[in-house]
PDB file of N, CA and C in Angstrom:
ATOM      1  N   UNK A   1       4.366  13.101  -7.307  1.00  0.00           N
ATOM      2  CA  UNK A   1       3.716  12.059  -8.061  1.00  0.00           C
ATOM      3  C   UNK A   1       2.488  11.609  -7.282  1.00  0.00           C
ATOM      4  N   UNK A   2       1.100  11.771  -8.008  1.00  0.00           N
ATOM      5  CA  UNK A   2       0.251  11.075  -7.501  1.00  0.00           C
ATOM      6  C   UNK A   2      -0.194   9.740  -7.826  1.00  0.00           C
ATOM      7  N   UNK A   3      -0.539   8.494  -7.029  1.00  0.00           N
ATOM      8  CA  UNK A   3      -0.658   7.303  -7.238  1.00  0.00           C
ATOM      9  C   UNK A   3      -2.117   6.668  -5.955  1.00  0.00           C
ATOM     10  N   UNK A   4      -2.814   6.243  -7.244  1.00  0.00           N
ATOM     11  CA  UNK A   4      -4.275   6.133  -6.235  1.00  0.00           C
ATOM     12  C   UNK A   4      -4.244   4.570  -5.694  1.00  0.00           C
ATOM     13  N   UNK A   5      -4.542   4.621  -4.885  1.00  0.00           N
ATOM     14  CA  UNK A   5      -4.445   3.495  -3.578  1.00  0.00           C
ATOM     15  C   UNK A   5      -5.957   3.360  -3.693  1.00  0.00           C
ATOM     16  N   UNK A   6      -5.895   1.774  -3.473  1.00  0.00           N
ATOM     17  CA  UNK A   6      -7.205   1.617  -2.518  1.00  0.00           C
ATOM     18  C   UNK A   6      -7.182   0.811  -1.576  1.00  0.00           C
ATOM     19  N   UNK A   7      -8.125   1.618  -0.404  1.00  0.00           N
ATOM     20  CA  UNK A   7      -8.134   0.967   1.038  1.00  0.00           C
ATOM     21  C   UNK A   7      -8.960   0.053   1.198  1.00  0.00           C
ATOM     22  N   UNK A   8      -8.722  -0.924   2.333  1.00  0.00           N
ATOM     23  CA  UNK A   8      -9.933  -1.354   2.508  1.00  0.00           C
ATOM     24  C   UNK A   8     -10.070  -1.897   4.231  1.00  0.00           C
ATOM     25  N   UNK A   9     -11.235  -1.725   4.878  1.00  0.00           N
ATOM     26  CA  UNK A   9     -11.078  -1.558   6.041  1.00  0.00           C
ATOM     27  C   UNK A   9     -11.803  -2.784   6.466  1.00  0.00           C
ATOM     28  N   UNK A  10     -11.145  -3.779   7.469  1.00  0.00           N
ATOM     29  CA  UNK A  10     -11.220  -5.021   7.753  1.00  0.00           C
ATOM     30  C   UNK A  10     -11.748  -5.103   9.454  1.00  0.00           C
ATOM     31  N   UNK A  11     -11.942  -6.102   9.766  1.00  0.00           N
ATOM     32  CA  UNK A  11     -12.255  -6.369  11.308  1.00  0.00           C
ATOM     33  C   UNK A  11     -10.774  -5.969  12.033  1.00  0.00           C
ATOM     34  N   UNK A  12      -9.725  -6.302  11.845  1.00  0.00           N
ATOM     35  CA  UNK A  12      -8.531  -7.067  12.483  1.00  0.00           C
ATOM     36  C   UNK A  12      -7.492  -5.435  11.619  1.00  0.00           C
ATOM     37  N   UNK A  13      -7.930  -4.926  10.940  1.00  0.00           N
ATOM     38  CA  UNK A  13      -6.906  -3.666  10.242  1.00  0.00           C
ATOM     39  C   UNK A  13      -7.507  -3.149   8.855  1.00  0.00           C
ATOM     40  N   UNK A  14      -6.421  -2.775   8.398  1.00  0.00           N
ATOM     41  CA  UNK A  14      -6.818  -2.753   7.135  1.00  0.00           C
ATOM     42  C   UNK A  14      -5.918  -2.710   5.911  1.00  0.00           C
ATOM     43  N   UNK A  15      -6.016  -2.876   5.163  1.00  0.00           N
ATOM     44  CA  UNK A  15      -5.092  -3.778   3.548  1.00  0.00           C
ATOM     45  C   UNK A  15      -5.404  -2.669   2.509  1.00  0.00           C
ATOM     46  N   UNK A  16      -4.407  -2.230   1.569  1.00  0.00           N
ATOM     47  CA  UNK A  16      -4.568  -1.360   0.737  1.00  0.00           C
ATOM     48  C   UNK A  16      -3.622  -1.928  -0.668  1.00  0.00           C
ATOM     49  N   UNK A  17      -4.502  -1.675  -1.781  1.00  0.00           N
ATOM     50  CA  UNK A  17      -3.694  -2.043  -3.297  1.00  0.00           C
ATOM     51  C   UNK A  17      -3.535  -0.712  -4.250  1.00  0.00           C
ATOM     52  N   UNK A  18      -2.368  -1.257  -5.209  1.00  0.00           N
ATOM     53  CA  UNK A  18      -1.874   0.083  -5.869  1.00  0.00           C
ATOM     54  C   UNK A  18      -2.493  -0.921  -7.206  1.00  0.00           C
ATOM     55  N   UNK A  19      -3.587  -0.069  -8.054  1.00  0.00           N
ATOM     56  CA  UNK A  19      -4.080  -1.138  -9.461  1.00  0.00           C
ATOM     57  C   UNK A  19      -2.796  -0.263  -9.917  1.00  0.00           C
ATOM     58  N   UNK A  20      -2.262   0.521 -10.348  1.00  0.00           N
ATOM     59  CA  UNK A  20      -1.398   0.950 -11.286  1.00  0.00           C
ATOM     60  C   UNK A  20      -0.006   0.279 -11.266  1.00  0.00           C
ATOM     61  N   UNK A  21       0.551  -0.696 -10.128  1.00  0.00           N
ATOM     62  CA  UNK A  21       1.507  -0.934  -9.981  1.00  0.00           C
ATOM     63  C   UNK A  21       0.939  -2.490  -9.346  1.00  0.00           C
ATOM     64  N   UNK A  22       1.288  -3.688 -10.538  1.00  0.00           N
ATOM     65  CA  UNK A  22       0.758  -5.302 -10.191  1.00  0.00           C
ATOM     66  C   UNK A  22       1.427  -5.930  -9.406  1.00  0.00           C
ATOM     67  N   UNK A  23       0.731  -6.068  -7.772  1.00  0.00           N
ATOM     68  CA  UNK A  23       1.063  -6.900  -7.102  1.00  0.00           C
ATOM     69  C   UNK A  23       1.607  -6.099  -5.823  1.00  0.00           C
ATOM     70  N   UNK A  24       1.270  -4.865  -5.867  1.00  0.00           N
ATOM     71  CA  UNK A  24       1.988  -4.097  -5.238  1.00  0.00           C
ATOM     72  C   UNK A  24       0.668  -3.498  -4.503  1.00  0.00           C
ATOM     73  N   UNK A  25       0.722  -4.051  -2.500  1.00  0.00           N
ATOM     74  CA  UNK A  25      -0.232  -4.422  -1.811  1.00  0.00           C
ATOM     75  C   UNK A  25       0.530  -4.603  -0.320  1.00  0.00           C
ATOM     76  N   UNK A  26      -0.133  -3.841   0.738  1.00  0.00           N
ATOM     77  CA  UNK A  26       0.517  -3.848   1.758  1.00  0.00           C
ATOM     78  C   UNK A  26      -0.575  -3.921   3.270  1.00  0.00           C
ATOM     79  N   UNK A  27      -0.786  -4.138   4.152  1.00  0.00           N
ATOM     80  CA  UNK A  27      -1.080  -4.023   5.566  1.00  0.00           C
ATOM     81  C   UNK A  27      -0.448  -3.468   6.615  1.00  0.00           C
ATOM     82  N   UNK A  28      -2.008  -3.002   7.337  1.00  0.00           N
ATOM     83  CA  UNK A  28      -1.284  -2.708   8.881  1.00  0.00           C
ATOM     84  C   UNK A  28      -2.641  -2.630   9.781  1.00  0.00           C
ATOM     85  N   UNK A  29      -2.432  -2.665  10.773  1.00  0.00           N
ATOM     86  CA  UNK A  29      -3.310  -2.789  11.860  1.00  0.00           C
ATOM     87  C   UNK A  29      -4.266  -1.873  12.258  1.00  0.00           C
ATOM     88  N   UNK A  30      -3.297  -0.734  12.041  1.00  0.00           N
ATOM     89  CA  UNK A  30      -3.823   0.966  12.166  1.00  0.00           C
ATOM     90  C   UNK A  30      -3.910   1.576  10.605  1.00  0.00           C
ATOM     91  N   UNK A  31      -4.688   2.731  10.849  1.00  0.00           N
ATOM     92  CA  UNK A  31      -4.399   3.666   9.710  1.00  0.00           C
ATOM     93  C   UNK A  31      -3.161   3.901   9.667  1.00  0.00           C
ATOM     94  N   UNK A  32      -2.237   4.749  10.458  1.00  0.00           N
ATOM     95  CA  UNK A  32      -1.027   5.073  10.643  1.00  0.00           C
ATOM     96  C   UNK A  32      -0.312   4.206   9.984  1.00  0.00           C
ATOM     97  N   UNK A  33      -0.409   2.847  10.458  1.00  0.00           N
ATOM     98  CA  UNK A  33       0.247   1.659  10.137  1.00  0.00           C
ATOM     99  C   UNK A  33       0.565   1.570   8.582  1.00  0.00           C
ATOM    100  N   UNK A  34      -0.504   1.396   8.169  1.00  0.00           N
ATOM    101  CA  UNK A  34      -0.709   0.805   6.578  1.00  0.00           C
ATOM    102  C   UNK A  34      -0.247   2.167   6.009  1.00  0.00           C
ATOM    103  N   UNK A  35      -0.034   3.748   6.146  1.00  0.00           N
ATOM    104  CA  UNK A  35       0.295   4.867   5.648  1.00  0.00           C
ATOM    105  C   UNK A  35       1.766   4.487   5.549  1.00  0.00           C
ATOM    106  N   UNK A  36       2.117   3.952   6.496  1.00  0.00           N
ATOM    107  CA  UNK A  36       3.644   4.047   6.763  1.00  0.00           C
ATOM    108  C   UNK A  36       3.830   2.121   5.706  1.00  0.00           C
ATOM    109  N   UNK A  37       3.482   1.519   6.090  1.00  0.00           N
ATOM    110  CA  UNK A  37       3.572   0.214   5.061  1.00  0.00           C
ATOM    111  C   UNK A  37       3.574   0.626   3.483  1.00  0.00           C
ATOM    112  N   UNK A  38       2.675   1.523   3.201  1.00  0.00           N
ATOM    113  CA  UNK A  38       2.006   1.874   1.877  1.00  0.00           C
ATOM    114  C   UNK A  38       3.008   2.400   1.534  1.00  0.00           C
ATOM    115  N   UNK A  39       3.964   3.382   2.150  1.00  0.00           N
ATOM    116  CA  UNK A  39       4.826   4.205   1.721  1.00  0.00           C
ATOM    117  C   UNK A  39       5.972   3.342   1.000  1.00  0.00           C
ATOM    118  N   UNK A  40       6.265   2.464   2.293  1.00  0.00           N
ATOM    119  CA  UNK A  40       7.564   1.383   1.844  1.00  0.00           C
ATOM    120  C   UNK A  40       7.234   0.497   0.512  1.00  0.00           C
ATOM    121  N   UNK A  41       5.942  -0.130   0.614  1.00  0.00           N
ATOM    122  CA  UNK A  41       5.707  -1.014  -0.468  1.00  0.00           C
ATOM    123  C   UNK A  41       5.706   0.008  -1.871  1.00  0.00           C
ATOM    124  N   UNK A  42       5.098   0.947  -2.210  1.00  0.00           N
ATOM    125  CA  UNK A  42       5.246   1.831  -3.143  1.00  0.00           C
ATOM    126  C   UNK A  42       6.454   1.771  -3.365  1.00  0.00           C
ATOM    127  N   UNK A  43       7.494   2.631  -2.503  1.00  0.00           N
ATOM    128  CA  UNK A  43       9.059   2.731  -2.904  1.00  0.00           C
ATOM    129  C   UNK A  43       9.849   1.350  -3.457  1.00  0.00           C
ATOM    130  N   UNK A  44       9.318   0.219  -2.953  1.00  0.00           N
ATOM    131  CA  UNK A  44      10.249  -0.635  -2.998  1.00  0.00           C
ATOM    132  C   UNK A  44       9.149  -1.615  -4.558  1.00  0.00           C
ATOM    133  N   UNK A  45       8.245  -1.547  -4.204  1.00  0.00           N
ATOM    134  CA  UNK A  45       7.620  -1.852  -5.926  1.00  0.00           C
ATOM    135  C   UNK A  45       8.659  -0.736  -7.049  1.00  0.00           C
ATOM    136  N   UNK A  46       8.055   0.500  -6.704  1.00  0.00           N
ATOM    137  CA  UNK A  46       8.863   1.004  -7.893  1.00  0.00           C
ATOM    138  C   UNK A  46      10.647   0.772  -8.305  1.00  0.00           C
ATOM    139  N   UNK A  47      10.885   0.424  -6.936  1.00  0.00           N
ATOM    140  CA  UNK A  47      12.718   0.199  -7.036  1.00  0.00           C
ATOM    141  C   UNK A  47      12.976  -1.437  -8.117  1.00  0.00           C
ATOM    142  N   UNK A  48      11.828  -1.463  -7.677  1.00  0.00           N
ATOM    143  CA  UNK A  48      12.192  -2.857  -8.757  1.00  0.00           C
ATOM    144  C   UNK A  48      11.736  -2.887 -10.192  1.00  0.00           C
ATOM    145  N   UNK A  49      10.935  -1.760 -10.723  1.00  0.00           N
ATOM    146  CA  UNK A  49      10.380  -1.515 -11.888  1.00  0.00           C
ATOM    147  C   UNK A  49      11.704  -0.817 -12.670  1.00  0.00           C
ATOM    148  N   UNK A  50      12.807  -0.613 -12.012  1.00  0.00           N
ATOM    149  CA  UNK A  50      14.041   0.799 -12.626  1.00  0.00           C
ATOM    150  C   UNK A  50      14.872  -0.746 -12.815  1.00  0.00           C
TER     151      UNK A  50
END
């Protein structure tokens, strides 16, 4: 399943939103970070859409 993210790159990290899924928005400090945040918030937005 593909699902388009958008990043956005901050002083302090960076913050990423899912428009296809409302409200569903995550952080991290690092790239790495927010990949691995992004992952969880995705899974756990959609766990609540079922």
């Amino acid at each position: 399943m593909k699902i388009k993210v958008i990043i956005h790159q901050e002083e302090d990290g960076y913050w990423a939103e899912v428009p296809a899924i409302p409200g569903c928005a995550t952080q991290g400090d690092s790239f790495e970070e927010l990949l691995q945040n992004l992952y969880e918030a995705i899974e756990g937005c959609l766990l609540v859409w079922n």
